[in-house]
C-alpha atoms as a PDB file:
ATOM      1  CA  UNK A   1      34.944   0.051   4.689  1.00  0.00           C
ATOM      2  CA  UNK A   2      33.086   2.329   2.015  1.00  0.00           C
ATOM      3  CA  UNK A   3      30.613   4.677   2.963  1.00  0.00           C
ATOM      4  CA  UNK A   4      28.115   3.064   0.862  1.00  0.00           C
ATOM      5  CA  UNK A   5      27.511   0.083  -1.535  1.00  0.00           C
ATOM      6  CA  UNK A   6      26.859   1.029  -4.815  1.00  0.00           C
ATOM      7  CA  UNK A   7      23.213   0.215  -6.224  1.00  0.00           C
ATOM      8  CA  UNK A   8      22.803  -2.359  -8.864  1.00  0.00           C
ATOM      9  CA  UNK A   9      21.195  -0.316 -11.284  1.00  0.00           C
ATOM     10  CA  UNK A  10      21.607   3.886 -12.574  1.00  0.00           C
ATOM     11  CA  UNK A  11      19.614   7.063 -11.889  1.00  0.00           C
ATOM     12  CA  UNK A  12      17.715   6.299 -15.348  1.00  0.00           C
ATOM     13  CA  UNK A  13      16.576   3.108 -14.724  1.00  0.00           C
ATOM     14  CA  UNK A  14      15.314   3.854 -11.394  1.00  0.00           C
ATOM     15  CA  UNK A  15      13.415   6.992 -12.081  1.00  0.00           C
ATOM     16  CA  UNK A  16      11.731   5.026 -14.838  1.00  0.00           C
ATOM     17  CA  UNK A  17      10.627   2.382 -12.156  1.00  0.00           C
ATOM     18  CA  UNK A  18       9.311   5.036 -10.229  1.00  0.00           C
ATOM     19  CA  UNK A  19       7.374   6.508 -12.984  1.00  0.00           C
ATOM     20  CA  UNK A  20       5.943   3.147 -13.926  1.00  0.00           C
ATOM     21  CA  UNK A  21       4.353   2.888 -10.258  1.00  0.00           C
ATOM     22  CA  UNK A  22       2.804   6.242 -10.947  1.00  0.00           C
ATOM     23  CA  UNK A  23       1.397   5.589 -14.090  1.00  0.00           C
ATOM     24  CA  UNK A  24      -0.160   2.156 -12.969  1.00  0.00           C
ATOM     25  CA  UNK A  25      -1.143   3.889  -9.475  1.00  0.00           C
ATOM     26  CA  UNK A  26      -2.885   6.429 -11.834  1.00  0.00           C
ATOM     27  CA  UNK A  27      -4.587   4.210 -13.691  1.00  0.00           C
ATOM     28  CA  UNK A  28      -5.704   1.936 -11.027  1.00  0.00           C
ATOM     29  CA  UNK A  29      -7.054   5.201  -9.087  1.00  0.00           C
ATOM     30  CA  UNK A  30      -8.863   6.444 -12.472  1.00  0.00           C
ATOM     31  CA  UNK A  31     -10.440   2.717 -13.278  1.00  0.00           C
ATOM     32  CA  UNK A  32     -11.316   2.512  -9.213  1.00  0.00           C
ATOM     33  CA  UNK A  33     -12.915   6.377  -9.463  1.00  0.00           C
ATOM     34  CA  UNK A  34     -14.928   5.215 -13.070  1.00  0.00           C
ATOM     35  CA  UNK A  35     -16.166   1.942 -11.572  1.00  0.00           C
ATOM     36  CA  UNK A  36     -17.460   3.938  -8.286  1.00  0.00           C
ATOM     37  CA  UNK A  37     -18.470   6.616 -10.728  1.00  0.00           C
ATOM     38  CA  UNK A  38     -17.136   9.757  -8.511  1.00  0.00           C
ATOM     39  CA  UNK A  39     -14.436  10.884 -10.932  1.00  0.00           C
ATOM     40  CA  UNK A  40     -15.044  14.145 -12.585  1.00  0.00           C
ATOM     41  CA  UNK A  41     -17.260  13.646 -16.269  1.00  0.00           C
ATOM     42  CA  UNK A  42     -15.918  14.860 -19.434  1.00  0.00           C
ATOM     43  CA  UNK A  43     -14.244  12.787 -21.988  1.00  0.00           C
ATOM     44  CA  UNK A  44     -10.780  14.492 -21.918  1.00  0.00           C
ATOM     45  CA  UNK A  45     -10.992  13.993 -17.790  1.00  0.00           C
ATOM     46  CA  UNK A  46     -10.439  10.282 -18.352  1.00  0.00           C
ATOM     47  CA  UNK A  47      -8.253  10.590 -21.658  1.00  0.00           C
ATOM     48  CA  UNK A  48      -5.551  12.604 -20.350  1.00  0.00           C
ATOM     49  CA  UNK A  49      -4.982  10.752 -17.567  1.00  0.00           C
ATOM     50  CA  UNK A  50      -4.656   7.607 -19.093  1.00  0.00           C
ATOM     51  CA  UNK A  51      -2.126   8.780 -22.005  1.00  0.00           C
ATOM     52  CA  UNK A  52       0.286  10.154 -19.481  1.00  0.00           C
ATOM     53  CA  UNK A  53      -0.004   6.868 -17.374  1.00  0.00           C
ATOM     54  CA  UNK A  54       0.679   5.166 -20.706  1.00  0.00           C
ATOM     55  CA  UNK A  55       3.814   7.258 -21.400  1.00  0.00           C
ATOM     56  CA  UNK A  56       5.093   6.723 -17.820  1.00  0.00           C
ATOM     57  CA  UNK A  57       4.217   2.768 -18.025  1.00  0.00           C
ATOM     58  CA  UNK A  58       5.487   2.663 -21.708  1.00  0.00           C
ATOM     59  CA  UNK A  59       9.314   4.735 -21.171  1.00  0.00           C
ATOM     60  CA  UNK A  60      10.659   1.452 -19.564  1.00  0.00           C
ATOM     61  CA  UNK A  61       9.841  -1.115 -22.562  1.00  0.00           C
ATOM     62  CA  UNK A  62      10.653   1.438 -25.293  1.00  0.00           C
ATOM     63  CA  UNK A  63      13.761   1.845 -23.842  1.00  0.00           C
ATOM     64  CA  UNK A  64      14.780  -1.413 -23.064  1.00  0.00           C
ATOM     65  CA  UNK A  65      13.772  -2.629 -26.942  1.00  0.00           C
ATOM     66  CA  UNK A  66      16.204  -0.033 -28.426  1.00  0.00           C
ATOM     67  CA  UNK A  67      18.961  -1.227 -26.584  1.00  0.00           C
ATOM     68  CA  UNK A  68      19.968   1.387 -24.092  1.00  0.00           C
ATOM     69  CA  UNK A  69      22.451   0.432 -21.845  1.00  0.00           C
ATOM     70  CA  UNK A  70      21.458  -0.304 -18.130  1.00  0.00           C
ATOM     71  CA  UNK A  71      17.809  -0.744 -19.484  1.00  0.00           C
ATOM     72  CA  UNK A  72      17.926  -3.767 -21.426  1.00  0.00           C
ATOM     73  CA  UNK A  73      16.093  -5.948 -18.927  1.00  0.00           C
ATOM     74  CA  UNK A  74      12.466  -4.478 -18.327  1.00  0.00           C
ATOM     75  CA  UNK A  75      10.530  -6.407 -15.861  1.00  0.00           C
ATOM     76  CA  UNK A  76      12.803  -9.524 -16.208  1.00  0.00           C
ATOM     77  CA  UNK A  77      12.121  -9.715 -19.620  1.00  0.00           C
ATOM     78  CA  UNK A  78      15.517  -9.330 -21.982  1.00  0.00           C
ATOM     79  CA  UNK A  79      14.114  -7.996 -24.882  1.00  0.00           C
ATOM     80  CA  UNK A  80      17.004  -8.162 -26.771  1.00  0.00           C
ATOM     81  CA  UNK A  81      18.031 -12.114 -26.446  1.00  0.00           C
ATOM     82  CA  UNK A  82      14.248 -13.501 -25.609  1.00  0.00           C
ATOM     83  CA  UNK A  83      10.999 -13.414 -27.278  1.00  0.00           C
ATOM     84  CA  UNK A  84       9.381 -15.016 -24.244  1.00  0.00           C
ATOM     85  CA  UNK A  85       8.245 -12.576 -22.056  1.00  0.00           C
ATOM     86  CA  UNK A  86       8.213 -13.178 -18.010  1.00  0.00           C
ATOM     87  CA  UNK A  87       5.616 -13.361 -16.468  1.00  0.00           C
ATOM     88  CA  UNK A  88       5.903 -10.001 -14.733  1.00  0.00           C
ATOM     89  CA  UNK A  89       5.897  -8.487 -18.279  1.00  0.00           C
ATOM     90  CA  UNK A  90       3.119 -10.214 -19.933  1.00  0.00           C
ATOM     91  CA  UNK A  91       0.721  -9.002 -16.900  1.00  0.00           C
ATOM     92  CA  UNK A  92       2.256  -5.726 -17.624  1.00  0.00           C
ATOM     93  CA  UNK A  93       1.200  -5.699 -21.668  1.00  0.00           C
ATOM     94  CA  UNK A  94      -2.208  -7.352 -20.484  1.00  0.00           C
ATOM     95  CA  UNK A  95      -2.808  -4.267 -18.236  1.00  0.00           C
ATOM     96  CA  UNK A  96      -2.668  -2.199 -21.592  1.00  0.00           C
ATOM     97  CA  UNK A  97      -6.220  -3.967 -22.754  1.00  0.00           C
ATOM     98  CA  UNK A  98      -8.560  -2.610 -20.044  1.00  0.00           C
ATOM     99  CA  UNK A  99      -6.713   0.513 -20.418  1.00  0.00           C
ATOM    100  CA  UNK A 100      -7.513   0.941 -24.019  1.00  0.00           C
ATOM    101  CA  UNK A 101     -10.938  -0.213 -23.813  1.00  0.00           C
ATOM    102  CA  UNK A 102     -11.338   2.728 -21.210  1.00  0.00           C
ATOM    103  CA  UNK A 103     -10.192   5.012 -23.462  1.00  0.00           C
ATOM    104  CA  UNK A 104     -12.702   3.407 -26.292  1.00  0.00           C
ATOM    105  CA  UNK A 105     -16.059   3.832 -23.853  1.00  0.00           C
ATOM    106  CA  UNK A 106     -14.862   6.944 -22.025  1.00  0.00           C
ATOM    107  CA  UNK A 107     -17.905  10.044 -22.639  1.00  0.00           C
ATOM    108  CA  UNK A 108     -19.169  12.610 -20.910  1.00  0.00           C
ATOM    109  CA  UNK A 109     -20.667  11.198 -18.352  1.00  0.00           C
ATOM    110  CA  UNK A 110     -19.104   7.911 -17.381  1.00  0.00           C
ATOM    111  CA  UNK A 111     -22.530   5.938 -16.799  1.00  0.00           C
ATOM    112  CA  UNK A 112     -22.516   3.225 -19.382  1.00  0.00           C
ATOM    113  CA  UNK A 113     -22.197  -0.228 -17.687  1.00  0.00           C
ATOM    114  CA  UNK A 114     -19.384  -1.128 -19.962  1.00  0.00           C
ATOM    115  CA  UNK A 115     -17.118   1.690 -19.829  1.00  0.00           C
ATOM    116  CA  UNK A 116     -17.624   1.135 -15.448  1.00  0.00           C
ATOM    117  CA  UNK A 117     -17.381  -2.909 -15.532  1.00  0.00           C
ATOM    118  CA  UNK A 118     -13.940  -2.308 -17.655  1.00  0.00           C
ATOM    119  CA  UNK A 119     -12.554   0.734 -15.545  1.00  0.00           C
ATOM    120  CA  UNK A 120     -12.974  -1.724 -13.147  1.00  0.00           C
ATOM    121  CA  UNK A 121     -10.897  -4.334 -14.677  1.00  0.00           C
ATOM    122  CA  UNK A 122      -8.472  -1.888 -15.349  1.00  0.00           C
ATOM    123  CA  UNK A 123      -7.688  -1.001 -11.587  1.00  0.00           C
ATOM    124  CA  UNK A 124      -7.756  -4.693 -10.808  1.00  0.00           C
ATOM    125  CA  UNK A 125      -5.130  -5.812 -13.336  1.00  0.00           C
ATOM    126  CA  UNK A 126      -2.668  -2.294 -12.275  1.00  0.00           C
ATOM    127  CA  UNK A 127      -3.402  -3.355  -8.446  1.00  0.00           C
ATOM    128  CA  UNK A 128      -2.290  -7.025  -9.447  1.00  0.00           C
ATOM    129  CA  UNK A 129       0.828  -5.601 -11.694  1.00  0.00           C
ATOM    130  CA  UNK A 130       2.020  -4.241  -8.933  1.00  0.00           C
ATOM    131  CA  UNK A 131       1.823  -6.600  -6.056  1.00  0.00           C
ATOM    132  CA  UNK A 132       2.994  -9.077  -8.737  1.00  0.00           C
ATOM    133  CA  UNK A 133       6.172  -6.725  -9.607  1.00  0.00           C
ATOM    134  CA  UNK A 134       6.706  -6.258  -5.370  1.00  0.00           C
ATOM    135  CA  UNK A 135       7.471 -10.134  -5.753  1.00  0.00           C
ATOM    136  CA  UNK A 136      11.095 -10.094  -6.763  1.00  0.00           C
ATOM    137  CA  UNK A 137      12.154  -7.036  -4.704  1.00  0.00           C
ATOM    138  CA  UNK A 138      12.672  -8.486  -1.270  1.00  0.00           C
ATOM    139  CA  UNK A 139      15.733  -7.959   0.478  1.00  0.00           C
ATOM    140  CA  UNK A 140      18.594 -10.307   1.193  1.00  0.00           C
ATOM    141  CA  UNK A 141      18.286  -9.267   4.847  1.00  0.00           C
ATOM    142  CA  UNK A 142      15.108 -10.707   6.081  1.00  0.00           C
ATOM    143  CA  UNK A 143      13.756  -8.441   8.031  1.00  0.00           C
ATOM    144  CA  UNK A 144      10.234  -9.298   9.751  1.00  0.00           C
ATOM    145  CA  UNK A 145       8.885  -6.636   7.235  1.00  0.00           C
ATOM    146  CA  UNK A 146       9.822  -7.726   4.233  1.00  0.00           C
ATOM    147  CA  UNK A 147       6.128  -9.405   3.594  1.00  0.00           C
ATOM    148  CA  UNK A 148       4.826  -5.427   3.999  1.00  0.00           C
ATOM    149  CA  UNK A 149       6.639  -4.991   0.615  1.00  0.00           C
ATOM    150  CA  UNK A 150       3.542  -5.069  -1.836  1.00  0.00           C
ATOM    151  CA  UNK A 151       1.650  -2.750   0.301  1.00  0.00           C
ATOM    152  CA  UNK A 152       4.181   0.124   0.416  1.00  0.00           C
ATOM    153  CA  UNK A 153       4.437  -0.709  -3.192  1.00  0.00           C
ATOM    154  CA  UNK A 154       0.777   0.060  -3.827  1.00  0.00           C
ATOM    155  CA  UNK A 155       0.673   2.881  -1.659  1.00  0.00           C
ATOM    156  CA  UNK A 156       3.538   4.615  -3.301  1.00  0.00           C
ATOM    157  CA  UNK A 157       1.593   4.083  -6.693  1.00  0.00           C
ATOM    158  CA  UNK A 158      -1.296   5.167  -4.908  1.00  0.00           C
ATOM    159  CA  UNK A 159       0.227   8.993  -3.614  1.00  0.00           C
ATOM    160  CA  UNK A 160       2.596   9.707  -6.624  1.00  0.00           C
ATOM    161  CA  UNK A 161      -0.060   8.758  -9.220  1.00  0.00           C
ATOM    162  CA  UNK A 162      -2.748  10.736  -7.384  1.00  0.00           C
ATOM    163  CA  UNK A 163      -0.062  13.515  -7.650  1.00  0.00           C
ATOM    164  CA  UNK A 164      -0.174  13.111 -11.316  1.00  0.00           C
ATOM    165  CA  UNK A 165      -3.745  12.332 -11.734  1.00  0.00           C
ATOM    166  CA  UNK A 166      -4.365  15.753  -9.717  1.00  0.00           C
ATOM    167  CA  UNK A 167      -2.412  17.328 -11.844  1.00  0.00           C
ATOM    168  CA  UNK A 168      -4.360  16.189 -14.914  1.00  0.00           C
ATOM    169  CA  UNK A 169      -7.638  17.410 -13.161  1.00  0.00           C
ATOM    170  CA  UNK A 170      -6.497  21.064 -12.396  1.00  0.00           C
ATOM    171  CA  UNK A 171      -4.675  21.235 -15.690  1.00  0.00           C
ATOM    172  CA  UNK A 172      -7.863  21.505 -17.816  1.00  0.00           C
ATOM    173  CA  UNK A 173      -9.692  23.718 -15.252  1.00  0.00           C
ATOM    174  CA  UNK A 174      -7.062  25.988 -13.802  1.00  0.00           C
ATOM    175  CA  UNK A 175      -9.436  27.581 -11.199  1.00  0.00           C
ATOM    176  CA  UNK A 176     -11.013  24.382 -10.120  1.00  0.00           C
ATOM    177  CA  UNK A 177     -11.953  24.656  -6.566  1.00  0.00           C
ATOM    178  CA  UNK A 178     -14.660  22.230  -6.239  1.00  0.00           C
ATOM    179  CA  UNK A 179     -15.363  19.909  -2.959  1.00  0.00           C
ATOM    180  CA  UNK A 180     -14.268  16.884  -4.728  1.00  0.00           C
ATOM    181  CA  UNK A 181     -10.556  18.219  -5.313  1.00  0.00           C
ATOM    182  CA  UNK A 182     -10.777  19.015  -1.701  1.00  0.00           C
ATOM    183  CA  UNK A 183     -11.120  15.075  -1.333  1.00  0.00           C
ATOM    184  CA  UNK A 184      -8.377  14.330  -3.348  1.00  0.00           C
ATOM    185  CA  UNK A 185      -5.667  16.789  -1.405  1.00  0.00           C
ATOM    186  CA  UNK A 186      -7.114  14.895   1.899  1.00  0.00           C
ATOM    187  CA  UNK A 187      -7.082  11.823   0.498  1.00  0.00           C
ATOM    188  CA  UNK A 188      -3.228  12.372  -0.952  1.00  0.00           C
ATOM    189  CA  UNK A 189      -2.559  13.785   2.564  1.00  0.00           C
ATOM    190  CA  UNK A 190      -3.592  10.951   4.352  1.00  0.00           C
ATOM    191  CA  UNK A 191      -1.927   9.041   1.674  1.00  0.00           C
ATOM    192  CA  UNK A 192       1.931  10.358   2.522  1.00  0.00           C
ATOM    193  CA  UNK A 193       1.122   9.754   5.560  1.00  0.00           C
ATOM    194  CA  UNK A 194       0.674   5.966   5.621  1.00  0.00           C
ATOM    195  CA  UNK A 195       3.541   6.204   3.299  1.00  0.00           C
ATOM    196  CA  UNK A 196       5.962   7.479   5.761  1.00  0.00           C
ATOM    197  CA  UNK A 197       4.580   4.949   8.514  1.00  0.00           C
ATOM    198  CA  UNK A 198       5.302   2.468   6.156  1.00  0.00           C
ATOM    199  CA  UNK A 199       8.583   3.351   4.842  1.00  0.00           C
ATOM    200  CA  UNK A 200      10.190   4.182   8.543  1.00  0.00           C
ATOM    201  CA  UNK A 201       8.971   0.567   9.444  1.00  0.00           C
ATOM    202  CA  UNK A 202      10.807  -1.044   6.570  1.00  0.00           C
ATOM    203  CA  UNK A 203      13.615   1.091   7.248  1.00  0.00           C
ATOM    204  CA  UNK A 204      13.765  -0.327  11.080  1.00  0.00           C
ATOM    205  CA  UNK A 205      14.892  -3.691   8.993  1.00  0.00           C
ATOM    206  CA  UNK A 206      18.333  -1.700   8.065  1.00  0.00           C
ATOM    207  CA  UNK A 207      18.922   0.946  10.384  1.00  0.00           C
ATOM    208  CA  UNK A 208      21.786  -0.694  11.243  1.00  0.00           C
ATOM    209  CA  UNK A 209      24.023  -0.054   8.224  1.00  0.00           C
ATOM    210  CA  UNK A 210      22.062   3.686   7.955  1.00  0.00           C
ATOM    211  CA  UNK A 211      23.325   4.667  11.121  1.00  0.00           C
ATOM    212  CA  UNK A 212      26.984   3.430  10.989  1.00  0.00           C
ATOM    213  CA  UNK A 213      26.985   6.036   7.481  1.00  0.00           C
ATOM    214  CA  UNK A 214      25.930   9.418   8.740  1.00  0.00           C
ATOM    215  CA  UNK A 215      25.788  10.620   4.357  1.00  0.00           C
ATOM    216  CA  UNK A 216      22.999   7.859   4.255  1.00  0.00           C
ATOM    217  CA  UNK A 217      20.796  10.076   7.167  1.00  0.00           C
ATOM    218  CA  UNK A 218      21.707  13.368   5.241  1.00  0.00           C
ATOM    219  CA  UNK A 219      20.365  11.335   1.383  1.00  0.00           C
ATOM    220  CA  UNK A 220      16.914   9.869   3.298  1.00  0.00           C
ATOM    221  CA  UNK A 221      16.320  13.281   5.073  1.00  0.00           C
ATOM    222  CA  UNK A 222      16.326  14.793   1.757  1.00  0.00           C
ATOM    223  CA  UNK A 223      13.854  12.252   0.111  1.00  0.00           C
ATOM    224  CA  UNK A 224      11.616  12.522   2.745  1.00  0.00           C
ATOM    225  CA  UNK A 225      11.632  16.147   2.135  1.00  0.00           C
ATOM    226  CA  UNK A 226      11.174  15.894  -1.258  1.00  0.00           C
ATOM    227  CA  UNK A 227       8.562  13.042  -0.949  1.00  0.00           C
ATOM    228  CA  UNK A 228       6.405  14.141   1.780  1.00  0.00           C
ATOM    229  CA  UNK A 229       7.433  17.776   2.882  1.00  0.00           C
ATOM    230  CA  UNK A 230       7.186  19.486  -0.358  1.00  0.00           C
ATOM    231  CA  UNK A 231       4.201  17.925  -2.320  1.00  0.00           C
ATOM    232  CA  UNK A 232       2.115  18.555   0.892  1.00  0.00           C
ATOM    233  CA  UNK A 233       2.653  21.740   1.535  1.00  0.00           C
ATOM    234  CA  UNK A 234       2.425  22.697  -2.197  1.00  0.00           C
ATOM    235  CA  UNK A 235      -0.974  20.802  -1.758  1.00  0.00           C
ATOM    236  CA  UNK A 236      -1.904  22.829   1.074  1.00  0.00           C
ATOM    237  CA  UNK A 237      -1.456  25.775  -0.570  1.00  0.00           C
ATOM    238  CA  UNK A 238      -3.392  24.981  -3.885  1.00  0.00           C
ATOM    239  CA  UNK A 239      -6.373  26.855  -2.554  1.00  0.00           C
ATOM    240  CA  UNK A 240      -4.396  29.628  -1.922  1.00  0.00           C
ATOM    241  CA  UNK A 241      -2.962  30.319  -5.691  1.00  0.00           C
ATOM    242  CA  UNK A 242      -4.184  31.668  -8.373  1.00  0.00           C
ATOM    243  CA  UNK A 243      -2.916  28.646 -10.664  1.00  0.00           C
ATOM    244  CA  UNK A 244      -2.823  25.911  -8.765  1.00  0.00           C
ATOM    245  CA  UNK A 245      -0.994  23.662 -11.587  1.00  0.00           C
ATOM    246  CA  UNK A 246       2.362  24.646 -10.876  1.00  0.00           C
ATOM    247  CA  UNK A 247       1.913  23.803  -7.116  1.00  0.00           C
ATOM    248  CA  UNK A 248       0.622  20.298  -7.923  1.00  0.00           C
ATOM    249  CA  UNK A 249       3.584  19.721 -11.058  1.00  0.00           C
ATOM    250  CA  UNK A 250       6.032  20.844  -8.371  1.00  0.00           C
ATOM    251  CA  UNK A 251       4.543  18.268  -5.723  1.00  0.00           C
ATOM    252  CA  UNK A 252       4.046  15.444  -8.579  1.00  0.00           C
ATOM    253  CA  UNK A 253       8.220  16.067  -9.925  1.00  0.00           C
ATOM    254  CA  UNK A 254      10.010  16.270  -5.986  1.00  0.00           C
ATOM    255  CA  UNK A 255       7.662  12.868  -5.518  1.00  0.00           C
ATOM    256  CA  UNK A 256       9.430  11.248  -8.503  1.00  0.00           C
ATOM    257  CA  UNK A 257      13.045  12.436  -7.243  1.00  0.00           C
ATOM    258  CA  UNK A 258      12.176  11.831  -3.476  1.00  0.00           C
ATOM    259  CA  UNK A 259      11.111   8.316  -4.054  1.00  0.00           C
ATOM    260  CA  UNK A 260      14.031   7.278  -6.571  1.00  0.00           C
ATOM    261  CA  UNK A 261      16.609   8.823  -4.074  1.00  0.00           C
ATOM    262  CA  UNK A 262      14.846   6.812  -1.302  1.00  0.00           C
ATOM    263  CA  UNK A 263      14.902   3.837  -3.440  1.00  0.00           C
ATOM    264  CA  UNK A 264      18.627   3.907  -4.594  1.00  0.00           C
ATOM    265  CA  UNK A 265      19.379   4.181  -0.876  1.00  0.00           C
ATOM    266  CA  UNK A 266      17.143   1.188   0.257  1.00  0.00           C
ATOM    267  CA  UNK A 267      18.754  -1.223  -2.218  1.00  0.00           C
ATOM    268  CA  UNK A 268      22.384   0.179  -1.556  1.00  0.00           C
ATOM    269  CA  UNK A 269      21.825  -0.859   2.131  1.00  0.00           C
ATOM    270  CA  UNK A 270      19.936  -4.151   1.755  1.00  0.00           C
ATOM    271  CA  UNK A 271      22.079  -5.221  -0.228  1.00  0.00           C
ATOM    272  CA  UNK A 272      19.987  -6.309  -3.365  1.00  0.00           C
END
């Protein structure tokens, strides 16, 4: 018997899945942190964060409408042989309005009704685009946690896009050190923590095939390292550097890697 069953789709196409998560976890986090009005004022403050959630939500369908191989489907939606988009990928484009219209009443301070009541709509439709996307990744094996699938889902987007959306916050004020980034490395902390709770559980629904492979222990050690290990201790030690962006790009970067490692593995032994 082989060590391990090979995954049904490549490095790229997973690390682009991951990235999508982040850039709809970031924008549902920024929309949420608008509507409540606690997220920092300043025009670029909202901007930046919603262009690089746009890049990471927009590498998947750029790719797949150019052809490259492995990528070609994008949410269930063949982009080369349909011009019907699936459902999945039409709530995907739709998520793209509120996000624009963000960007559109975005100022200084963030008080207008309008640019609150559409931040608003803008974390509802990314929190819907991805419980909607958790649909169609159950595993063959029906475990008893396979219904818990959405949530890790949104929690993932949740911690890696905070990653990122941290990032975008120290980035334009290097030396920030204010009580309210404070919240967010508590809040992030708090966040891999329900993350790993959540991901050992699911993992309980396979630990039979992971333990008859010892390579498949050695792989998930090291994307819980990368996941959980390194972006929180980089976050601990923000307040401790002079420059705390390279911490926090560190912590955002082993979160991508962690996460598609951990995913790879998860399908390989479910059996999707």
């Amino acid at each position: 018997m082989p060590d391990e069953i090979s995954p049904p789709t490549g490095w790229a196409a997973t690390v682009l899945r991951v990235l999508a998560v982040c850039g709809y976890g970031m924008w549902m986090l920024l929309g949420l942190g608008l509507a409540l009005g606690v997220y920092s004022n300043g025009r670029g403050e909202s901007l930046v964060p919603l262009l690089v959630g746009a890049v990471f939500a927009s590498l998947g369908p750029l790719l797949a409408s150019v052809g490259v191989p492995e990528l070609r489907d994008w949410r269930g939606w063949r982009l080369d042989s349909s011009l019907r988009p699936s459902r999945e990928a039409l709530l995907a484009m739709l998520t793209y309005l509120p996000m624009l219209g963000v960007a559109a009443l975005a100022r200084g301070d963030n008080d207008f009704w309008a640019t609150r009541l559409v931040s608003a709509v803008l974390a509802a439709c990314s929190f819907a685009c991805l419980v909607y996307a958790a649909r169609g990744q159950r595993p063959r094996r029906r475990g008893g946690l396979a219904g818990q699938l959405p949530v890790d889902r949104v929690i993932t987007a949740c911690y890696g896009g905070g990653l990122w959306l941290l990032l975008c916050v120290v980035s334009q004020d290097p030396l920030v050190r204010t009580g309210t980034t404070r919240m967010w490395i508590i809040g992030l902390l708090l966040l891999a923590l329900l993350l790993g709770l959540a991901e050992g559980m699911r993992w309980q629904s396979v630990a039979g095939p992971v333990r008859s492979a010892p390579r498949r222990w050695q792989r998930r050690f090291m994307a819980a390292v990368l996941t959980y290990a390194v972006p929180c201790l980089g976050l601990l030690l923000t307040h401790y550097w002079a420059d705390a962006r390279w911490l926090v790009l560190l912590a955002a970067l082993c979160c991508v890697v962690g996460r598609s490692i951990e995913l790879r593995l998860f399908e390989a032994v479910s059996g999707r």
